[in-house]
Protein backbone atom coordinates (compact mmCIF):
# COMPACT_ATOMS: atom_id res chain seq x y z
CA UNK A 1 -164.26 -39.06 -60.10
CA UNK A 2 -162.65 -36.38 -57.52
CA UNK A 3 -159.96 -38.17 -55.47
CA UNK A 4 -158.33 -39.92 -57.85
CA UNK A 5 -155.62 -39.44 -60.59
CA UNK A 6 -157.11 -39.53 -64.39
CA UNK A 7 -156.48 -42.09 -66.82
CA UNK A 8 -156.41 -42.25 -70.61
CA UNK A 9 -156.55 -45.95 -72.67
CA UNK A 10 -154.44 -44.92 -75.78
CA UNK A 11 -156.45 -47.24 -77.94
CA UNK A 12 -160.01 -47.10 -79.33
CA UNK A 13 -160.33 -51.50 -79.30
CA UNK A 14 -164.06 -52.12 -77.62
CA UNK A 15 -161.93 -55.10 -76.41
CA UNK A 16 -159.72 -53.67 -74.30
CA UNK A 17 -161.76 -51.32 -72.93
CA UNK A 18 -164.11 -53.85 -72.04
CA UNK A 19 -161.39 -56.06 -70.11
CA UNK A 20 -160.16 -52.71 -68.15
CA UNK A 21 -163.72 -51.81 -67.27
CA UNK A 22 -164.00 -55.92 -66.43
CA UNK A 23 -161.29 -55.06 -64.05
CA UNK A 24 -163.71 -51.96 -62.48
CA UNK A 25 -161.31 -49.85 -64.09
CA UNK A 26 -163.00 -46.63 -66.33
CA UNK A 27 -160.73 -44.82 -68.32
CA UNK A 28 -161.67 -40.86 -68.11
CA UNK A 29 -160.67 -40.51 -71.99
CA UNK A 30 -159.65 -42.93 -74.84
CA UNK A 31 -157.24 -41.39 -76.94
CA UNK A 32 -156.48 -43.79 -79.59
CA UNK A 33 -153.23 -42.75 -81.44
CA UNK A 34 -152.65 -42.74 -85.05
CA UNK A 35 -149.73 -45.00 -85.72
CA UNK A 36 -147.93 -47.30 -88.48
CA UNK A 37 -148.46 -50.56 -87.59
CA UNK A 38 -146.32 -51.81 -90.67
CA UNK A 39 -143.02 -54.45 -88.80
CA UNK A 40 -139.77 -52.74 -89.96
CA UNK A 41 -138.10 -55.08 -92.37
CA UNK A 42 -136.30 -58.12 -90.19
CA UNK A 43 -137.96 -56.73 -86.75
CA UNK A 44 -138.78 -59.58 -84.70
CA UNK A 45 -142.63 -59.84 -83.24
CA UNK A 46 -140.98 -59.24 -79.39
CA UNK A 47 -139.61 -56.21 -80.38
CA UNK A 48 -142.18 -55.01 -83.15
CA UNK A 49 -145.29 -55.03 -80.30
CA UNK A 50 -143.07 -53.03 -77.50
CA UNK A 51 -142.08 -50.70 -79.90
CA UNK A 52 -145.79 -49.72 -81.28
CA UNK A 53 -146.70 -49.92 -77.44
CA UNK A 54 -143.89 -47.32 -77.01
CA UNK A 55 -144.88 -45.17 -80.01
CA UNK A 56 -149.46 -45.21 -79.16
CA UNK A 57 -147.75 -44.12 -75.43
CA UNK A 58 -145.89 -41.59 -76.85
CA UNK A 59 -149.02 -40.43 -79.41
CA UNK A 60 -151.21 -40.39 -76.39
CA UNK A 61 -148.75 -38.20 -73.99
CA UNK A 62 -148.59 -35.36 -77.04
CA UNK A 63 -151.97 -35.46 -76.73
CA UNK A 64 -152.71 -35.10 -73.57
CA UNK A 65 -149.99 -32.04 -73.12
CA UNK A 66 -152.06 -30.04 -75.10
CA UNK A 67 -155.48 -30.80 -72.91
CA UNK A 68 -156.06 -29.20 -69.20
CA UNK A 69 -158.16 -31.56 -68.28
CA UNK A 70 -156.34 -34.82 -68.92
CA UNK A 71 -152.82 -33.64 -68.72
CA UNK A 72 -150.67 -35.57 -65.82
CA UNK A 73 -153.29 -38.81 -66.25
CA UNK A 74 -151.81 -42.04 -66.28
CA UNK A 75 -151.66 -43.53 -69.90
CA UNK A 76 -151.89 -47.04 -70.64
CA UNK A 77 -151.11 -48.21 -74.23
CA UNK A 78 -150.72 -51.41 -75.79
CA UNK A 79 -150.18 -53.79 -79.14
CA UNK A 80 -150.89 -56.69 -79.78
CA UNK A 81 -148.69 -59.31 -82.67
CA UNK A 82 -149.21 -62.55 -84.02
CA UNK A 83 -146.18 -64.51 -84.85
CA UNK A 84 -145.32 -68.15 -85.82
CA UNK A 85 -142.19 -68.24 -85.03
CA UNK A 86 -140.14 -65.17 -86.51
CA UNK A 87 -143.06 -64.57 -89.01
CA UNK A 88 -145.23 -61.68 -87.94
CA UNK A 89 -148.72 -62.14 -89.16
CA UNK A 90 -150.72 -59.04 -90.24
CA UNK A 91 -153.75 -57.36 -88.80
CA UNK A 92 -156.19 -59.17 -91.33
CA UNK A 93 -158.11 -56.35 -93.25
CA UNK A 94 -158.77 -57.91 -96.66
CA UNK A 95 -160.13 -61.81 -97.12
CA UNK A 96 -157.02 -63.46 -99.10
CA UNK A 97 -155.07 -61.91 -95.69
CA UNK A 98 -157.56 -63.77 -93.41
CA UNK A 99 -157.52 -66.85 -95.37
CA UNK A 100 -153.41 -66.93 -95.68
CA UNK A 101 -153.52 -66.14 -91.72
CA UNK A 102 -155.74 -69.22 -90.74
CA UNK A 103 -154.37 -71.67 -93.61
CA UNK A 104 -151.10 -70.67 -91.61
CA UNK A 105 -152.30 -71.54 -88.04
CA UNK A 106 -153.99 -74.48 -88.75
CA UNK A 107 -152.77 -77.13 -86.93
CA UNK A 108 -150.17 -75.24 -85.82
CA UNK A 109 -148.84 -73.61 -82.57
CA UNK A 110 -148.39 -69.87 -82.62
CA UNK A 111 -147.81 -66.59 -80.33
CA UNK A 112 -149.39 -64.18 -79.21
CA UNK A 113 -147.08 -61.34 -78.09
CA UNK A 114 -148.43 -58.07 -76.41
CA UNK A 115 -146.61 -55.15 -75.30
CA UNK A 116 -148.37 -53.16 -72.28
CA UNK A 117 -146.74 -49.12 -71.69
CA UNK A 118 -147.91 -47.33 -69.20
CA UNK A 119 -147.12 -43.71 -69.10
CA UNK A 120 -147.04 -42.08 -65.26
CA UNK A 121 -148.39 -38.62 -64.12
CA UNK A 122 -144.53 -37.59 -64.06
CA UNK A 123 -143.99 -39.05 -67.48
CA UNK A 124 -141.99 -42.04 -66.52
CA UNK A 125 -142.82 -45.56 -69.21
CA UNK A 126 -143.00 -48.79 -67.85
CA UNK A 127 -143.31 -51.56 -70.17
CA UNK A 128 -143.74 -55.13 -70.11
CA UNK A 129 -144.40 -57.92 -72.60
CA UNK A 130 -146.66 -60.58 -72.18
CA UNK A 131 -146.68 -63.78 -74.24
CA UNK A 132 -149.49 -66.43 -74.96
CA UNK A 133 -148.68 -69.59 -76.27
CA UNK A 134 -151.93 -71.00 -78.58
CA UNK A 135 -152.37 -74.29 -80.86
CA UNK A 136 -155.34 -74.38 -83.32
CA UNK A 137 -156.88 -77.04 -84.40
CA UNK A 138 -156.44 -78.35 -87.77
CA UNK A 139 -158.76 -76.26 -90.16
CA UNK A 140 -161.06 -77.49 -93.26
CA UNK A 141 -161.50 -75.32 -95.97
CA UNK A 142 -164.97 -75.18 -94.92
CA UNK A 143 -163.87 -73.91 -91.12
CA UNK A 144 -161.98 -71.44 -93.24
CA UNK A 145 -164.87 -70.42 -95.44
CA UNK A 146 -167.31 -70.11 -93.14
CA UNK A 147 -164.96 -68.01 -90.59
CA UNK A 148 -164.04 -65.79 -93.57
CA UNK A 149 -167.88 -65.19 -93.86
CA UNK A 150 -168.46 -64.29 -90.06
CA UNK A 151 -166.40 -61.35 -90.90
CA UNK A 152 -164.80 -61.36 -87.08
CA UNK A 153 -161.36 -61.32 -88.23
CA UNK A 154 -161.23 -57.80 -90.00
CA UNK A 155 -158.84 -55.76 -88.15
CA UNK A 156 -157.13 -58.92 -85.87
CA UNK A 157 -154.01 -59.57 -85.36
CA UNK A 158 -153.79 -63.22 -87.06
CA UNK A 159 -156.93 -63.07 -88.87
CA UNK A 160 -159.07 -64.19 -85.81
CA UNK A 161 -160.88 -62.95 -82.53
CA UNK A 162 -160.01 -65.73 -79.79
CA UNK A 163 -163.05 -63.97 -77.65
CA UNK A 164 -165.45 -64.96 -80.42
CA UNK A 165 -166.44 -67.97 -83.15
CA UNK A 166 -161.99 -68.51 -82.98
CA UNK A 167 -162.23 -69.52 -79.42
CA UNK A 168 -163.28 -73.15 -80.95
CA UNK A 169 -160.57 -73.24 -82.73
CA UNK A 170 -158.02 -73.61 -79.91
CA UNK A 171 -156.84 -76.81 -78.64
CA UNK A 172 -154.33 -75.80 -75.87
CA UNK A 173 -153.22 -71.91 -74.59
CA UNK A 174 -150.44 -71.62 -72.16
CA UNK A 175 -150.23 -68.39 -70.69
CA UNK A 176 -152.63 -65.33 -70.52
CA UNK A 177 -156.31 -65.47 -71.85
CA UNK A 178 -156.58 -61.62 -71.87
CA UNK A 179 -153.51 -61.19 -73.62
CA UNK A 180 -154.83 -62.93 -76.47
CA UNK A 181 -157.95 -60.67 -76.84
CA UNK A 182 -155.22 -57.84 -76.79
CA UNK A 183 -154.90 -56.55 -72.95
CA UNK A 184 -153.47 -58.88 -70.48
CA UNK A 185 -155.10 -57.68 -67.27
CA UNK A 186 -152.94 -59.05 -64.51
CA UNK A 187 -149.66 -57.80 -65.92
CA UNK A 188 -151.95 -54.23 -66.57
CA UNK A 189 -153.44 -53.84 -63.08
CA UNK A 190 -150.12 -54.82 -61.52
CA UNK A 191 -148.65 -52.07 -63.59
CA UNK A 192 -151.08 -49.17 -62.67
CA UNK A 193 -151.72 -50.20 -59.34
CA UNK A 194 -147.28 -50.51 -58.90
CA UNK A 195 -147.27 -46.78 -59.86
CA UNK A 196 -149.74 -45.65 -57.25
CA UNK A 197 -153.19 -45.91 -59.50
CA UNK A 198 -156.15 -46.85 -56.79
CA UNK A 199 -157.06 -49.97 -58.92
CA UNK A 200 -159.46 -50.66 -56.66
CA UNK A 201 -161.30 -47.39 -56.55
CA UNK A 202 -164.10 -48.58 -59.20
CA UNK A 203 -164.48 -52.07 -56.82
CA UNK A 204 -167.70 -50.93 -55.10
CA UNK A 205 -171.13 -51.74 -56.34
CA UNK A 206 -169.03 -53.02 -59.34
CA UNK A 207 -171.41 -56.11 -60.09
């Protein structure tokens, strides 16, 4: 990895570390960063997901001051919210919070907002928000049931995994795919590779 600068994914999601490294992008170090997800009371999705993007950056960059080997990497953090219209859904953990989430986007248009930060080597952010427009399909209770039971939804925004069983569910998406599993790439790669990050470096013998 000599030649080129580090850098750190500020998240421990399988998901988006699989869509960097589908991008032939391998982070050197995953530093996922303790955080309170909780929306303040009124916040609006828009500005709940770039402000938990701002705060895992920020986690990530203490971090990393601390460490000789990683210190000056690039960071790239991100968060990912759920919203019909002002509502912000929750990151589903229990089954009556799944089951409220889907009974909610049945039938129904909703979107998906994610905040990317990147953090440079000479600690500048750059931030950008990404939005996903999705429809579901209307739900049975036995679509319901029978999600609840796959037990993909625990720990997704909305109470579903778009990449998985979910992706039936969707009748029309306008906007970003990857942002929706919780990393949109384009806007990401544009990002890194705007600040001087060889995003092609990984390219060869990728397949």
């Amino acid at each position: 990895m000599l030649g080129r600068p580090k850098l750190v994914l500020a998240s421990g999601s399988p998901r988006r570390l699989s869509l960097l490294n589908q991008a032939g992008i391998e982070p050197d170090a995953l530093r996922p960063a303790d955080v309170d997800e909780t929306p303040k009371r009124g916040e609006l999705p828009r500005a709940c997901a770039n402000r938990l993007a701002r705060a895992k950056a920020d986690a990530a960059l203490k971090s990393i001051q601390l460490d000789d080997e990683l210190r000056g990497s690039f960071i790239l953090a991100a968060d990912t919210v759920v919203a019909v219209g002002r509502r912000i859904l929750p990151k589903a953990n229990l089954v009556d919070e799944a089951s409220q989430c889907l009974r909610l986007l049945s039938g129904r248009n909703h979107r998906v907002y994610t905040a990317v930060c990147l953090v440079t080597p000479k600690e500048a952010f750059r931030q950008r928000l990404i939005e996903t427009r999705v429809r579901f399909k209307r739900l049975s209770e036995d679509d319901i049931q029978a999600y609840i039971g796959s037990g993909e939804w625990r720990g997704k925004a909305g109470g579903y995994a778009v990449q998985g069983i979910a992706g039936s569910f969707v009748v029309k998406m306008v906007g970003s795919y990857s942002n929706i599993v919780g990393l949109p790439l384009y806007e990401s790669i544009t990002l890194l590779g705007g600040e001087g990050f060889p995003i092609r470096f990984g390219w060869l013998n990728a397949s």
